[in-house]
N, C-alpha and C. Protein backbone atom coordinates (compact mmCIF):
# COMPACT_ATOMS: atom_id res chain seq x y z
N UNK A 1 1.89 16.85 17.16
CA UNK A 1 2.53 15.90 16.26
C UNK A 1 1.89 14.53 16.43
N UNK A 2 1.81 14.06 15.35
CA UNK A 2 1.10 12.44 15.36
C UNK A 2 2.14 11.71 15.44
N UNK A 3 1.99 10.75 16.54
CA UNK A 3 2.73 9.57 16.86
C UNK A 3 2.12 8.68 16.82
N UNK A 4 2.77 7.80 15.67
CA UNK A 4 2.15 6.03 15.90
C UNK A 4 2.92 5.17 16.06
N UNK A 5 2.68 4.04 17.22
CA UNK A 5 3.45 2.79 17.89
C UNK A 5 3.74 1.88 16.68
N UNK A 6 2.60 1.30 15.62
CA UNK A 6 3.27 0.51 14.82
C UNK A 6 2.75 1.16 13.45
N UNK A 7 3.22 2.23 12.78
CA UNK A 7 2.63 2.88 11.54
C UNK A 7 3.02 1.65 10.28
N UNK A 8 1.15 2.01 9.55
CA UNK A 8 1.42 1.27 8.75
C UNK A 8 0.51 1.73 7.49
N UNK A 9 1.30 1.75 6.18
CA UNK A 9 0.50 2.76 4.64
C UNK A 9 -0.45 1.77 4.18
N UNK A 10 -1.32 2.13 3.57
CA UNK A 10 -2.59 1.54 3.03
C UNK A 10 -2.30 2.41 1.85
N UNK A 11 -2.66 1.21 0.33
CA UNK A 11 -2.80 2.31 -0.70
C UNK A 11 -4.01 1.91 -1.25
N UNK A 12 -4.97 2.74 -1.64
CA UNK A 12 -6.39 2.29 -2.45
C UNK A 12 -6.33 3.62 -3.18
N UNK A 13 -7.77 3.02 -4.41
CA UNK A 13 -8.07 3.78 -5.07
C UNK A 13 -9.36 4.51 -4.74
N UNK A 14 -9.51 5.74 -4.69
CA UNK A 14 -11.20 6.27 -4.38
C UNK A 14 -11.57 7.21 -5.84
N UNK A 15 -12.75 6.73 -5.66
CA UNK A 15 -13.49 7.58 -6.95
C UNK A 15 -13.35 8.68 -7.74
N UNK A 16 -12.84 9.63 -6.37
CA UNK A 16 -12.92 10.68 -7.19
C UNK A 16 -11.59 11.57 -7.04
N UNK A 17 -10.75 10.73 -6.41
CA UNK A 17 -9.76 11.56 -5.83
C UNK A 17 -8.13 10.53 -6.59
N UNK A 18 -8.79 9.55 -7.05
CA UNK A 18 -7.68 8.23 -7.33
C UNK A 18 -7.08 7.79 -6.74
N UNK A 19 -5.43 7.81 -6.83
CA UNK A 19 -4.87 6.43 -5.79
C UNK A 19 -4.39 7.82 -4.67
N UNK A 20 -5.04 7.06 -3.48
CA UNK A 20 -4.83 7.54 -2.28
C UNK A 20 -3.45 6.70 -1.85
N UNK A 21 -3.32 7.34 -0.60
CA UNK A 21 -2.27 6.51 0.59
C UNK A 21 -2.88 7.05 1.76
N UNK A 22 -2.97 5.83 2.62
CA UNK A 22 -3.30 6.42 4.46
C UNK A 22 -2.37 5.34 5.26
N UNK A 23 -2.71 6.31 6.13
CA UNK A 23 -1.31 6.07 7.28
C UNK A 23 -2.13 5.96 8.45
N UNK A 24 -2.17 4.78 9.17
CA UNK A 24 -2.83 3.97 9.74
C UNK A 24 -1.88 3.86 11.53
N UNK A 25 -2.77 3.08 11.99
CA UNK A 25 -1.51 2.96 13.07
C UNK A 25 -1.72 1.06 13.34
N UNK A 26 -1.22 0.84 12.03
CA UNK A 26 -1.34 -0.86 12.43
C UNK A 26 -2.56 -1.37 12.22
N UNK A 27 -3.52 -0.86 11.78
CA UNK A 27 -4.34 -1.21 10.90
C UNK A 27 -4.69 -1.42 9.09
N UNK A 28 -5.23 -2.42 8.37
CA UNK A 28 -5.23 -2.24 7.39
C UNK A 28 -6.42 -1.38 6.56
N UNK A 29 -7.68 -1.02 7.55
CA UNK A 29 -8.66 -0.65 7.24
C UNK A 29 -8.28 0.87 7.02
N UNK A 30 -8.81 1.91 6.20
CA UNK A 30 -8.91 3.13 5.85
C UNK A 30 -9.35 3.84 6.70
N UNK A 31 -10.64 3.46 6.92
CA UNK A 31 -11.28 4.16 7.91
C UNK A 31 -10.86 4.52 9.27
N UNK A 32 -9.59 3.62 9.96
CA UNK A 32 -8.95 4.28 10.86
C UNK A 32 -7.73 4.83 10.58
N UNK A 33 -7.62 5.25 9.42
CA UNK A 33 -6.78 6.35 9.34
C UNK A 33 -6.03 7.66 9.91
N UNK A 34 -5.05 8.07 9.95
CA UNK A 34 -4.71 9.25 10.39
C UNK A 34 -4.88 10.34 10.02
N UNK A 35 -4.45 10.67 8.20
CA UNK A 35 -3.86 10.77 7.20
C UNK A 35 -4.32 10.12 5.72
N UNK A 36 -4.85 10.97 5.25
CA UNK A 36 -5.23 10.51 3.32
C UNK A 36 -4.27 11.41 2.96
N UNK A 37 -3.62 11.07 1.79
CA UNK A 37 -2.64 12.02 0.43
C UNK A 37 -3.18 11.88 -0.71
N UNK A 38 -3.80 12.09 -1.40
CA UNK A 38 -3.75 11.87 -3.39
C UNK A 38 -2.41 11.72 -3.43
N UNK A 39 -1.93 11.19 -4.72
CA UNK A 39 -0.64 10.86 -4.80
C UNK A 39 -0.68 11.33 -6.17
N UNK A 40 -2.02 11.75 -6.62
CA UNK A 40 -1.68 12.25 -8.10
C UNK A 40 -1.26 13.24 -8.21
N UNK A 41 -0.27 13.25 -9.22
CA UNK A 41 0.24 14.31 -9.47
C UNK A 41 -0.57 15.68 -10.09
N UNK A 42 -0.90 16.73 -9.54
CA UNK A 42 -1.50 18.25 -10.16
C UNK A 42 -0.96 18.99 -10.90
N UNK A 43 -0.86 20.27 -12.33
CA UNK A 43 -0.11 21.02 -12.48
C UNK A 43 -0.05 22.19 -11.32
N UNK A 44 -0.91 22.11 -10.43
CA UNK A 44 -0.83 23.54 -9.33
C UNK A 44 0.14 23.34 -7.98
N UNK A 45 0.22 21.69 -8.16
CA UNK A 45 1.52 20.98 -7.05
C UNK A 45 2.94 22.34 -6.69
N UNK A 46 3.22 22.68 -5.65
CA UNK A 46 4.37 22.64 -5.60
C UNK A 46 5.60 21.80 -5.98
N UNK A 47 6.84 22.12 -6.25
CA UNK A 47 8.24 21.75 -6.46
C UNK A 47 8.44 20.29 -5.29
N UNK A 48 8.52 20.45 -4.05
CA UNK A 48 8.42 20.11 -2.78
C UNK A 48 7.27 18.94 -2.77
N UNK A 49 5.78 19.14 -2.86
CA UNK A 49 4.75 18.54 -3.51
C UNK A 49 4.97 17.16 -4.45
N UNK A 50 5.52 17.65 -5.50
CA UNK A 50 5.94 17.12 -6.37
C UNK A 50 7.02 15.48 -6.36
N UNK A 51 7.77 16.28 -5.72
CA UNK A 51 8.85 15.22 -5.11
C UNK A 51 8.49 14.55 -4.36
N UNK A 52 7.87 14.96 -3.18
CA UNK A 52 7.28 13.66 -1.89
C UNK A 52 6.35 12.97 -2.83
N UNK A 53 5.27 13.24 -3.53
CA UNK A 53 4.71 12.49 -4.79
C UNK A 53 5.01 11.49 -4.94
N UNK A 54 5.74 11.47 -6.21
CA UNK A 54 7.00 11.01 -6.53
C UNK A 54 7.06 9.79 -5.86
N UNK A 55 8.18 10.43 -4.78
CA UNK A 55 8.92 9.39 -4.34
C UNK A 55 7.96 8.01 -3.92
N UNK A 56 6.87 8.62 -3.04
CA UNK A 56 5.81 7.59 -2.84
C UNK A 56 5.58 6.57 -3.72
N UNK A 57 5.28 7.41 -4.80
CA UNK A 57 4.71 6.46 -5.82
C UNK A 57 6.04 5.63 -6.01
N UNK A 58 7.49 6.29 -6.47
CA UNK A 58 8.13 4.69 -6.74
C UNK A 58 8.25 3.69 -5.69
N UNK A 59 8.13 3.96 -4.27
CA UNK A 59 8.20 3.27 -3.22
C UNK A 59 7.00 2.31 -2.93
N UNK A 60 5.65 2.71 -3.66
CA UNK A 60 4.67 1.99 -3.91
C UNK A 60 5.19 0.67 -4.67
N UNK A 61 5.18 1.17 -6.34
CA UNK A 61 5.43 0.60 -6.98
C UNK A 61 6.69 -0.61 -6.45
N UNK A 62 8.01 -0.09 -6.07
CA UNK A 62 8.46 -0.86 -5.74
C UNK A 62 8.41 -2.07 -4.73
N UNK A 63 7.00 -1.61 -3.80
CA UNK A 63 6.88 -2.40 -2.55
C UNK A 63 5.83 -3.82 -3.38
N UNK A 64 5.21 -3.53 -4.46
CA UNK A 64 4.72 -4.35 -5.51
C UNK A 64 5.67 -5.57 -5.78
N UNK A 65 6.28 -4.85 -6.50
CA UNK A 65 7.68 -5.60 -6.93
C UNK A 65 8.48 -6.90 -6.09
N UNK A 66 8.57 -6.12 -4.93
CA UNK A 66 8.94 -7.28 -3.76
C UNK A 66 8.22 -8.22 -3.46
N UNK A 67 6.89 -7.55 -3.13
CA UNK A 67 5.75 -8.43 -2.94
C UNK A 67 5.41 -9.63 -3.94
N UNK A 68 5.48 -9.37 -5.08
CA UNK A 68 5.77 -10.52 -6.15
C UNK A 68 6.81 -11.26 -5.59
N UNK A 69 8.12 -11.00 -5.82
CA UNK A 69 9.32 -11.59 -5.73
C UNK A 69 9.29 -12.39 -4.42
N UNK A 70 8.45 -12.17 -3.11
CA UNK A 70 8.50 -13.08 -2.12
C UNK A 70 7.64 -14.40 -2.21
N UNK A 71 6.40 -13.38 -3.25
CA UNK A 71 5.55 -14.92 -3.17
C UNK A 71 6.49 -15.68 -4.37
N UNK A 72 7.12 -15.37 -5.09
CA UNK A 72 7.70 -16.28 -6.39
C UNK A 72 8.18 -17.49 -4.97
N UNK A 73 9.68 -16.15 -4.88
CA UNK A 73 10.13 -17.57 -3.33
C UNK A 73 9.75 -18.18 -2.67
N UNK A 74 8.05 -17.95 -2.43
CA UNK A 74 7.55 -18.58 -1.07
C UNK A 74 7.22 -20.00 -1.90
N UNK A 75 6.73 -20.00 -3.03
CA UNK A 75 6.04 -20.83 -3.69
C UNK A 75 7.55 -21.69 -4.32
N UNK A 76 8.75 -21.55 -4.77
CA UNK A 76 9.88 -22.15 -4.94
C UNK A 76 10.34 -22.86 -3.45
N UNK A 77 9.95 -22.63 -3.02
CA UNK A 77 10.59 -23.15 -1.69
C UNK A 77 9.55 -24.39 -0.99
């Protein structure tokens, strides 16, 4: 089992595979990675597949969202 002290997701896009996610251990670089996922969705995906997908992606998206909303505040303040 992989254990990391301070885990931390990286999302990029690669060429040929599209938007990735890696799981890092407190790094922002890719290359020390643990862990790559495609996050695109396949028709050959499992049910299960599908859902962890998913969820990523709105948790992406949403971590966007915040990320805006702090710099709005940082810059109001």
């Amino acid at each position: 089992m992989m254990q990391l002290t301070k885990p931390r997701i990286t999302t990029f896009n690669h060429p040929h595979f599209g938007e990735m996610v890696a799981v890092t251990n407190g790094s922002n670089n890719i290359n020390d990675s643990r862990c790559w996922m495609s996050i695109e969705e396949h028709p050959y995906d499992d049910q299960e597949t599908m859902v962890y997908k998913s969820t990523i992606a709105y948790l992406m998206e949403e971590n966007k969202r915040l990320k805006k909303q702090v710099r709005k505040l940082e810059q109001a303040t």
